[in-house]
Protein backbone atom coordinates (compact mmCIF):
# COMPACT_ATOMS: atom_id res chain seq x y z
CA UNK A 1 -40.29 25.09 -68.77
CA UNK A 2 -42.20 21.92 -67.48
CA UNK A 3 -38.72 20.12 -68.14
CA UNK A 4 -36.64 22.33 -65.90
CA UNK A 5 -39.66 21.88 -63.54
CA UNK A 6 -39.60 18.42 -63.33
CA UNK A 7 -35.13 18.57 -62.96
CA UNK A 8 -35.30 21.10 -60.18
CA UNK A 9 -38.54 18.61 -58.21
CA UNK A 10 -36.01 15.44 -58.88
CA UNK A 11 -33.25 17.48 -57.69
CA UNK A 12 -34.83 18.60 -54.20
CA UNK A 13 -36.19 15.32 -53.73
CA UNK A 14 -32.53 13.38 -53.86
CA UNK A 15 -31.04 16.23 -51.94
CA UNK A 16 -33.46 15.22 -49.27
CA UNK A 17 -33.41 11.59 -49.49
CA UNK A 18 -29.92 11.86 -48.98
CA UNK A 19 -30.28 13.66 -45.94
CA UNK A 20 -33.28 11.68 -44.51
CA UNK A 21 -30.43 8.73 -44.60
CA UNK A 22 -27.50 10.53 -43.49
CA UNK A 23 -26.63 8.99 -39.94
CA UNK A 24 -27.36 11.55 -37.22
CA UNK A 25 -24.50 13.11 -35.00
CA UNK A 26 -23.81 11.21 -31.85
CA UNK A 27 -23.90 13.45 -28.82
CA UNK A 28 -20.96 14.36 -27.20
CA UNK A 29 -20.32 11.89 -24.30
CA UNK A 30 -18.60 12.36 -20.76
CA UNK A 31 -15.92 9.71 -20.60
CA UNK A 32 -16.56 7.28 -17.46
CA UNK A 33 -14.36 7.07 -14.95
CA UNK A 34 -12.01 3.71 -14.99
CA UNK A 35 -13.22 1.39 -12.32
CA UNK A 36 -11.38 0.64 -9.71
CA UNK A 37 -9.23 -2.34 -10.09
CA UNK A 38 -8.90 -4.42 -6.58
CA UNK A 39 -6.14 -6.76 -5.96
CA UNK A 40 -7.01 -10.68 -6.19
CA UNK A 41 -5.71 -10.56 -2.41
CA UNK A 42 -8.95 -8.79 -1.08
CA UNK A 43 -9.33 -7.89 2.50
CA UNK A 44 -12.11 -8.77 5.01
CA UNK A 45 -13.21 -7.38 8.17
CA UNK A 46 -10.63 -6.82 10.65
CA UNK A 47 -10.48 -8.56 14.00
CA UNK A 48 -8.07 -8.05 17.09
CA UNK A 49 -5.87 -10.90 17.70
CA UNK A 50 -2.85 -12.02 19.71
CA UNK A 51 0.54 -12.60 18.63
CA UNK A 52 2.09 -14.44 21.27
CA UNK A 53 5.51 -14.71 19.52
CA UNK A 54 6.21 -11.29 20.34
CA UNK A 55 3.83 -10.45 23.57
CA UNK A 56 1.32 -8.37 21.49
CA UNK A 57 -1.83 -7.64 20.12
CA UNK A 58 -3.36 -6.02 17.17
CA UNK A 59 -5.70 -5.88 14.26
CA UNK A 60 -5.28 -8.49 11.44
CA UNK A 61 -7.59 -8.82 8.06
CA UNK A 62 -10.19 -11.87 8.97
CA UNK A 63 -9.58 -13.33 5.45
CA UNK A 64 -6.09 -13.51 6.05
CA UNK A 65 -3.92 -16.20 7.92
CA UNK A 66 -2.79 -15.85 11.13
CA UNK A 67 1.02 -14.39 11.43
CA UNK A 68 3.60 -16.81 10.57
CA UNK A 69 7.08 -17.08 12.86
CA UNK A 70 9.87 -15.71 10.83
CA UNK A 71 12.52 -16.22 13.47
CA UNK A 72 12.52 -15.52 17.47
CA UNK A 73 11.55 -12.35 16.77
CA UNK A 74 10.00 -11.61 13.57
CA UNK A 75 6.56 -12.68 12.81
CA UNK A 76 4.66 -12.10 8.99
CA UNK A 77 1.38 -11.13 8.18
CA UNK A 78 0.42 -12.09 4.75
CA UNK A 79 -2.76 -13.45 3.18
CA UNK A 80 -1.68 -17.10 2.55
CA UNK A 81 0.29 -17.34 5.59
CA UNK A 82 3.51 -17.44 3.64
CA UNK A 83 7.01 -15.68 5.42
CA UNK A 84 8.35 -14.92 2.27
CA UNK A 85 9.88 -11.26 2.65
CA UNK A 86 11.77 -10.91 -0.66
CA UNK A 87 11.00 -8.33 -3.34
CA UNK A 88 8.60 -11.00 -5.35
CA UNK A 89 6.61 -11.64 -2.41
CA UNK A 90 2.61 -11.00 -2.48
CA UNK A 91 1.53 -8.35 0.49
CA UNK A 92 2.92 -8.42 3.74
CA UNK A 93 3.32 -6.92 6.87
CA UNK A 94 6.43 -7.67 8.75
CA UNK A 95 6.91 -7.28 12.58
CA UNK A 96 9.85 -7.79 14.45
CA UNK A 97 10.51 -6.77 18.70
CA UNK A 98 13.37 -6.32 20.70
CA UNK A 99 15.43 -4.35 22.49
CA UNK A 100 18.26 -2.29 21.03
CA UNK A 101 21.20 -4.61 21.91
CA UNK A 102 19.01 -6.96 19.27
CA UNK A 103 18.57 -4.19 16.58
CA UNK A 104 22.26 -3.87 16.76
CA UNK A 105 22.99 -7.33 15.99
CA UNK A 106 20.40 -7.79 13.50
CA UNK A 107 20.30 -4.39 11.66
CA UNK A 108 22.86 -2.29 12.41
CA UNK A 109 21.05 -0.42 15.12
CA UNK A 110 23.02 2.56 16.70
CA UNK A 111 22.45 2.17 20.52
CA UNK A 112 22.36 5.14 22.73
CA UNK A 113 19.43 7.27 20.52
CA UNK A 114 15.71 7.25 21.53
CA UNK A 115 14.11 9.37 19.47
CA UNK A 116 12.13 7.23 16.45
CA UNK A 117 13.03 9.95 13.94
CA UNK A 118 16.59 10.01 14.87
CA UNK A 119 16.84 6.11 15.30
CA UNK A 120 15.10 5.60 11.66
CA UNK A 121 17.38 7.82 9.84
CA UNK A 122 20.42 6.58 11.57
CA UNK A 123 18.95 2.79 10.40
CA UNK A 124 18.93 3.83 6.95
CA UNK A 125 21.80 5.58 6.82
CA UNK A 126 22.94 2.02 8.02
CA UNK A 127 21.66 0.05 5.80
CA UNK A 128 23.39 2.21 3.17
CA UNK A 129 20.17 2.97 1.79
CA UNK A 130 20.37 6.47 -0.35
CA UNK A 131 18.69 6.97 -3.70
CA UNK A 132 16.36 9.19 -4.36
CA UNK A 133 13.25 6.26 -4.46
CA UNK A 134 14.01 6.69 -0.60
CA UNK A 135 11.44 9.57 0.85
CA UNK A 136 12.83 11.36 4.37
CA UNK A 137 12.22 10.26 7.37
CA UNK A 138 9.19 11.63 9.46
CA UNK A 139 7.60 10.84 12.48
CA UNK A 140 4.33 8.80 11.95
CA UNK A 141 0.71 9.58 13.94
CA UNK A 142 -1.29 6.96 15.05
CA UNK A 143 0.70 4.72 16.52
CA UNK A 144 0.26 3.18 20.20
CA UNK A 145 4.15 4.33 20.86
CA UNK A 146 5.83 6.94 19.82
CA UNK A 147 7.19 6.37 15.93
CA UNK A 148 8.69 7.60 12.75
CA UNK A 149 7.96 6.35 9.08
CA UNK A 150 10.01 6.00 5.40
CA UNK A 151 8.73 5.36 2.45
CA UNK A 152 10.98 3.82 -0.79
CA UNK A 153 10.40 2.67 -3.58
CA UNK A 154 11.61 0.29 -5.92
CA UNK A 155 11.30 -1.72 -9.17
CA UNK A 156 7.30 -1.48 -9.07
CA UNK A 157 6.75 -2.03 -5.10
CA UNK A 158 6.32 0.70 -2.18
CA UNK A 159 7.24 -0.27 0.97
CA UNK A 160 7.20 1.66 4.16
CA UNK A 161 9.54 1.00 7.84
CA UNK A 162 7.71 2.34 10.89
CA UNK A 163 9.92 2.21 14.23
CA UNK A 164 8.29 2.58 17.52
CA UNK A 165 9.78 3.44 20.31
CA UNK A 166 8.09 1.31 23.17
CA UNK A 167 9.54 2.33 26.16
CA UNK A 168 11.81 0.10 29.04
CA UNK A 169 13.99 0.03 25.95
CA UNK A 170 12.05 -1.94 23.78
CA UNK A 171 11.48 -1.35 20.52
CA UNK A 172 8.81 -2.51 17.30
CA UNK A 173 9.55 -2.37 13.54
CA UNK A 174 7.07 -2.64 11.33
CA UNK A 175 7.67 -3.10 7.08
CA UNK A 176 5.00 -3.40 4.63
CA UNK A 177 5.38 -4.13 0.97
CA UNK A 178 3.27 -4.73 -2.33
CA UNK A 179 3.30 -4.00 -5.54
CA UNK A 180 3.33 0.20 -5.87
CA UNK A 181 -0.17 -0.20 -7.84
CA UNK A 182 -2.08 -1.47 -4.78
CA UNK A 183 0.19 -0.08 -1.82
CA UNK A 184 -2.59 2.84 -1.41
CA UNK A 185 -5.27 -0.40 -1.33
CA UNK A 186 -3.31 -2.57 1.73
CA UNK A 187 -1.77 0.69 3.12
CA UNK A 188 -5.46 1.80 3.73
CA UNK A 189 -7.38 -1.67 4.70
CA UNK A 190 -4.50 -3.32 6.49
CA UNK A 191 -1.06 -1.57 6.94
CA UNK A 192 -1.75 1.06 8.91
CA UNK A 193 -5.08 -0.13 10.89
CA UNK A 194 -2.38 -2.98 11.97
CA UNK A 195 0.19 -1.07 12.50
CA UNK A 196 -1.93 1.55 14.67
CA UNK A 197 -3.15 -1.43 16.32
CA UNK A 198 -0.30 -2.67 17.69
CA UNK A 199 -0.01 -2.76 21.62
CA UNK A 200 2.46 -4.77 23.85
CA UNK A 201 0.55 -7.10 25.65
């Protein structure tokens, strides 16, 4: 009797020794949120400025250089000042001015329309531009002048066109590009504030 005593008190002992060391349950943890990642090309304040190339003015990041002469017509807006416009280029913003008879030459431009939307689509259409990493043509709000927008996409980058109509036959295009991860970034702190901005001087 005192033997199967003493068994059962060893017994209950080790079962609880074994579960005074036992490693407790971890509570159930919300995952955190990812943080978000900001491109090495960071944007300051923004400041108005003049572009005298093209007889204009607008908003342009404070950390950035000023816009670089592309041709007669063209100016770029990029952090380190560089005009490179080709599909391994940082961020940019690309401006050109003119009148139609120079869209013609330059980019195919059908003469005689007026309307942005219609003048956009006819561009692209073109430019022989048609896959379906190409979004429709829409007019765009916030402009100075009335304006349409396009979106496309391709091999990692987002770019957008926005054509303004600025009256006495003069008109403003306006491309931005960088890679599709940080498009929302630049489209938010310098794309469109600049390209709002923009007002024949």
């Amino acid at each position: 009797m005192r033997f199967r005593m003493l068994v059962m008190l060893i017994a209950a002992l080790f079962v609880a020794a074994c579960n005074a060391y036992q490693p407790r349950p971890t509570p159930v943890q919300s995952p955190t949120p990812r943080p978000t990642v900001v491109p090495s090309a960071t944007v300051g304040p923004l400041s108005n400025i003049e572009v005298e190339k093209l007889g204009l003015t607008m908003l342009a990041p404070s950390t950035w250089k000023a816009p670089s002469p592309l041709n007669d017509s063209s100016v770029v807006l990029s952090p380190d000042g560089s005009t490179d416009t080709s599909p391994t280029a940082g961020p940019f913003l690309l401006i050109m001015s003119g009148d139609s008879k120079f869209f013609h030459s330059k980019l195919s431009f059908p003469e005689g329309l007026t309307d942005p939307v219609d003048q956009l689509s006819a561009l692209i259409k073109a430019m022989n531009i048609d896959a379906p990493e190409i979004g429709p043509v829409t007019p765009y709000e916030g402009a100075q002048y009335p304006a349409a927008i396009v979106h496309l996409f391709e091999r990692g980058l987002e770019r957008t066109i926005v054509l303004m109509n600025a009256g006495n036959d003069r008109w403003l295009y306006v491309g931005a590009q960088s890679l599709e991860t940080y498009f929302k970034y630049y489209e938010d702190a310098v794309f469109k504030p600049a390209t709002d901005s923009i007002r024949l001087k």
